[in-house]
Protein backbone atom coordinates (compact mmCIF):
# COMPACT_ATOMS: atom_id res chain seq x y z
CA UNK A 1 18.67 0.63 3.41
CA UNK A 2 15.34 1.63 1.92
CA UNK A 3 12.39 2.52 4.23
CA UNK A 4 8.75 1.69 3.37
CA UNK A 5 5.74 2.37 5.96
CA UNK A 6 2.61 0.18 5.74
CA UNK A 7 -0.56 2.03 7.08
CA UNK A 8 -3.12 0.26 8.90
CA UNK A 9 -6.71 0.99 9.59
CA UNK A 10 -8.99 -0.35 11.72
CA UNK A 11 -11.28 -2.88 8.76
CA UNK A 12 -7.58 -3.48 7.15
CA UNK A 13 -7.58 -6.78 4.55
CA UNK A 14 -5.41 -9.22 6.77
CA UNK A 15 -3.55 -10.67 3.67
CA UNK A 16 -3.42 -7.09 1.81
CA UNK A 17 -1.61 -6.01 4.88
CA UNK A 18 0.70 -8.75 6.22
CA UNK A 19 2.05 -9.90 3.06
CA UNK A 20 3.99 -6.88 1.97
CA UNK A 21 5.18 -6.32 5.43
CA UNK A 22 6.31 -9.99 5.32
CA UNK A 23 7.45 -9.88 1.85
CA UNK A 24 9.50 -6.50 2.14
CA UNK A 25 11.41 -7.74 5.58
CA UNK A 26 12.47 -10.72 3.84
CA UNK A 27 14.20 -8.81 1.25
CA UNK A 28 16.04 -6.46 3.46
CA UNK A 29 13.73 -3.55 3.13
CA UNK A 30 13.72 -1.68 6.53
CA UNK A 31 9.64 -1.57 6.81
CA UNK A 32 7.51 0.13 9.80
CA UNK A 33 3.69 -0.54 10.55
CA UNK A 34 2.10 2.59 11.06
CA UNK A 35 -1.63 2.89 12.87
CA UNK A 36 -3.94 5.64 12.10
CA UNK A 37 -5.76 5.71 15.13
CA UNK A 38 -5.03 6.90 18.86
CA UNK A 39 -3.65 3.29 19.68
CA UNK A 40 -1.12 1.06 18.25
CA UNK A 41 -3.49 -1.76 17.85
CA UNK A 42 -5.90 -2.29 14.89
CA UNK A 43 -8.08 -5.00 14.18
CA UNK A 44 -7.86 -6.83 10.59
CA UNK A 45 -11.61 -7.26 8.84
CA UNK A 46 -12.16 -10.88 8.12
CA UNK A 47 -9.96 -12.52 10.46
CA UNK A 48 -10.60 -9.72 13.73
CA UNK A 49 -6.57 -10.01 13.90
CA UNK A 50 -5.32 -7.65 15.94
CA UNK A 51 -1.94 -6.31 15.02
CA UNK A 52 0.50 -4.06 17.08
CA UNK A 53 1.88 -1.55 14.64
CA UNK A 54 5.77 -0.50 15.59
CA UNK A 55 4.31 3.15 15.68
CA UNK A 56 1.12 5.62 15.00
CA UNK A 57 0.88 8.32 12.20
CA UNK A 58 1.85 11.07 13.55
CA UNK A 59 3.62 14.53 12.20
CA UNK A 60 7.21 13.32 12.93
CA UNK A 61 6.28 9.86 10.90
CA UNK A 62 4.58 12.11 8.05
CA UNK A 63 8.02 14.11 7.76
CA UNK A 64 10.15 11.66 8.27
CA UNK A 65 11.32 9.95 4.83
CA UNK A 66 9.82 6.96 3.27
CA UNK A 67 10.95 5.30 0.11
CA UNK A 68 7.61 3.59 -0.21
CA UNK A 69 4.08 4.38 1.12
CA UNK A 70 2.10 0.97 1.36
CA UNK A 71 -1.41 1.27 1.53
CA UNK A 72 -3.92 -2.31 2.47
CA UNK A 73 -7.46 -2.49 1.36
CA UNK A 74 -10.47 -3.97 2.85
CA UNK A 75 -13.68 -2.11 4.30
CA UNK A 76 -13.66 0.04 5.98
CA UNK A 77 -10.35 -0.26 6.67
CA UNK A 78 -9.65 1.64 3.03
CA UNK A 79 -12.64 4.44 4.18
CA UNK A 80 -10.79 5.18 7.29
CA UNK A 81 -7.86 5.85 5.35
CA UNK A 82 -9.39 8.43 3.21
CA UNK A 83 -10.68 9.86 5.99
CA UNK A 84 -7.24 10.55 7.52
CA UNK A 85 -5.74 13.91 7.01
CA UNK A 86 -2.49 12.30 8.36
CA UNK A 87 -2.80 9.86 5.52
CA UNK A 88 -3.44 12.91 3.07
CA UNK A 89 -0.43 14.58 3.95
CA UNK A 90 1.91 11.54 3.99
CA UNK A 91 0.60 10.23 0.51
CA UNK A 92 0.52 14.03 -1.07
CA UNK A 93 4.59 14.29 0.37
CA UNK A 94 5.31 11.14 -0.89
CA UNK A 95 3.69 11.60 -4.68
CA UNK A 96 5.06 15.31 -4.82
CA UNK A 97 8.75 13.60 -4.18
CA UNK A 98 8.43 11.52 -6.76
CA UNK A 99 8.78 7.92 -4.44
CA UNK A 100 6.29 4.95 -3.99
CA UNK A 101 2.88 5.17 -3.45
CA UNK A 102 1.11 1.48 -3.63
CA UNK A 103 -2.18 0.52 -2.80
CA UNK A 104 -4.34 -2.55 -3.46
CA UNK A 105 -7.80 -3.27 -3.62
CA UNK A 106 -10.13 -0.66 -3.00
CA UNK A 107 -7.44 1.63 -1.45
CA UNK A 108 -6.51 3.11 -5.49
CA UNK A 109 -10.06 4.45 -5.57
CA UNK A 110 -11.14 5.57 -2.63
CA UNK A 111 -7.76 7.07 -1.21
CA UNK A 112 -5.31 7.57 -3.97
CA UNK A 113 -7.67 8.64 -6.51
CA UNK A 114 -9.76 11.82 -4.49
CA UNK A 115 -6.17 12.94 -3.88
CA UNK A 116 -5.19 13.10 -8.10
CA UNK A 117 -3.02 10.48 -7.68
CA UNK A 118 -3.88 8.46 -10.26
CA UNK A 119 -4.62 11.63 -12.56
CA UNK A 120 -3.17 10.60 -16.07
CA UNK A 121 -2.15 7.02 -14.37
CA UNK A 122 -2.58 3.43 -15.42
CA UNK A 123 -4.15 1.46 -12.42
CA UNK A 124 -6.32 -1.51 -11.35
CA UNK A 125 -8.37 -2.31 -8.36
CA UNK A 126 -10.99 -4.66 -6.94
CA UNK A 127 -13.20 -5.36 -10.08
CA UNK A 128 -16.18 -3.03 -10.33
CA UNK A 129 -14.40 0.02 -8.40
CA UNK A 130 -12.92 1.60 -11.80
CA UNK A 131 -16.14 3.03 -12.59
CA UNK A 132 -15.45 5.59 -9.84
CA UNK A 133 -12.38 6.66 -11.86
CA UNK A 134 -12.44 9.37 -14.57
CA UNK A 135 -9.45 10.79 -15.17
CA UNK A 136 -7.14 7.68 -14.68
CA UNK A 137 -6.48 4.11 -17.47
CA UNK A 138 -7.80 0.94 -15.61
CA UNK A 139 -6.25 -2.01 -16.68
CA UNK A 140 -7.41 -5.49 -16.27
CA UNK A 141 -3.72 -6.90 -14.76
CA UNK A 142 -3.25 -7.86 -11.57
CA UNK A 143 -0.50 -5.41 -10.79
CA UNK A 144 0.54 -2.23 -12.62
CA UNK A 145 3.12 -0.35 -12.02
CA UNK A 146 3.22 3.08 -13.65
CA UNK A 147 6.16 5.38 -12.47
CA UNK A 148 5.91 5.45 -8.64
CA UNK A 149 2.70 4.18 -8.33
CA UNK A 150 1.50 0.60 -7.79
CA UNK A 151 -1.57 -0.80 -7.76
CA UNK A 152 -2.98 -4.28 -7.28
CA UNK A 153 -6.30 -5.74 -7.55
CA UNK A 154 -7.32 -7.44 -4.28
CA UNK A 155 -5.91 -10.36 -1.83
CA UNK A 156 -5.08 -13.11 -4.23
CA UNK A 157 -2.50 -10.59 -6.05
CA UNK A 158 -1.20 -9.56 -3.24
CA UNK A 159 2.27 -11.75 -3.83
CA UNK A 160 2.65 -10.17 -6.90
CA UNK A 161 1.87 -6.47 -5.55
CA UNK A 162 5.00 -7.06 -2.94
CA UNK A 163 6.99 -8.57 -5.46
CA UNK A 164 6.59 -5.76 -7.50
CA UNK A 165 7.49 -3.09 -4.47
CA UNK A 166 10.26 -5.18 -3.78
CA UNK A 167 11.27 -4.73 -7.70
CA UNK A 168 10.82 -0.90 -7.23
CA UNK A 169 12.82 -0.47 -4.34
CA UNK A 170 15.64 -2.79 -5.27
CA UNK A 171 16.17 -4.41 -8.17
CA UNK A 172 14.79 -7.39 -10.18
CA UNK A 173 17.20 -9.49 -9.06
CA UNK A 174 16.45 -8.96 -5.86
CA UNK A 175 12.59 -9.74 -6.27
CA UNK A 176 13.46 -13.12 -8.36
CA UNK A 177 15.26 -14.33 -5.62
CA UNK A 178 12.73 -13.76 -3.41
CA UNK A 179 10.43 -15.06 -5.40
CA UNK A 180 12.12 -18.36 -5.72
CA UNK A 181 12.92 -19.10 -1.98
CA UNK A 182 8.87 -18.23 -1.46
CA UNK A 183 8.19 -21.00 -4.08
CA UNK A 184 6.08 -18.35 -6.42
């Protein structure tokens, strides 16, 4: 069964951050919600939802292994990611072996990208954010996928950005059909 970890931040985009884990479960991919802070629960931006992750980032979770690294936007819930040298070492482990990194919304430039990441990478991101970017090729779609790393715009592509994951991880098949029982 393939693993994927979502991180969540305190200022996380509710819809950036619930709809993969939905999305990913409902496939069959084993997923775990992982908080960066000292407690389990973090508070969502717009909607104050708090959410109970199933664990928090901690060495053990960083070396454990994850097919797919999952990262929400929203502000400052994609600031307190960067911040996190947890977060650095998971997402540098996870790029070096080659397996998913994803990130939506403001989370491609402001964690992925000060990493090198994106270096050499086709991407997108909340509109306007690009210009941050030097060394990478924005691109207008709502999702791109370029080797192991996907990247979404904001909330309203947020179906598609799971789809896609779910694509990655297992098959196209496998993301049709879950595409058609969700009524996409």
């Amino acid at each position: 069964m393939k693993k994927a970890i979502v991180l969540l931040a305190d200022g996380f985009e509710d819809v950036e951050a619930v709809t993969p884990i939905d999305y990913l479960r409902r496939a069959g991919i084993e997923v775990t919600t992982a908080s960066i802070s000292k407690t389990q629960t973090v508070t969502s931006k717009w909607g104050g939802i708090k959410l109970t992750a199933d664990t928090i980032l901690t060495e053990q979770i960083i070396n454990s292994e994850w097919d797919a690294v999952i990262l929400p936007g929203g502000m400052p819930g994609a600031v307190n990611l960067a911040a996190s040298k947890d977060v650095t070492a998971l997402l540098q482990k996870t790029a070096e072996a080659g397996r998913l990194v994803c990130a939506i919304c403001a989370s491609p430039v402001l964690v992925l990208a000060p990493l090198g990441i994106l270096a050499g990478k086709k991407f997108t991101c909340y509109p306007g954010l690009e210009e941050k970017v030097t060394n990478a090729l924005w691109q207008k779609d709502r999702v791109v996928v370029d080797g192991s790393i996907i990247t979404s715009r904001a909330a309203g592509t947020t179906g598609e950005f799971a789809l896609a994951i779910v694509e990655k991880l297992l098959d196209k098949e496998a993301a049709k059909k879950l595409s058609d029982i969700l009524l996409l």
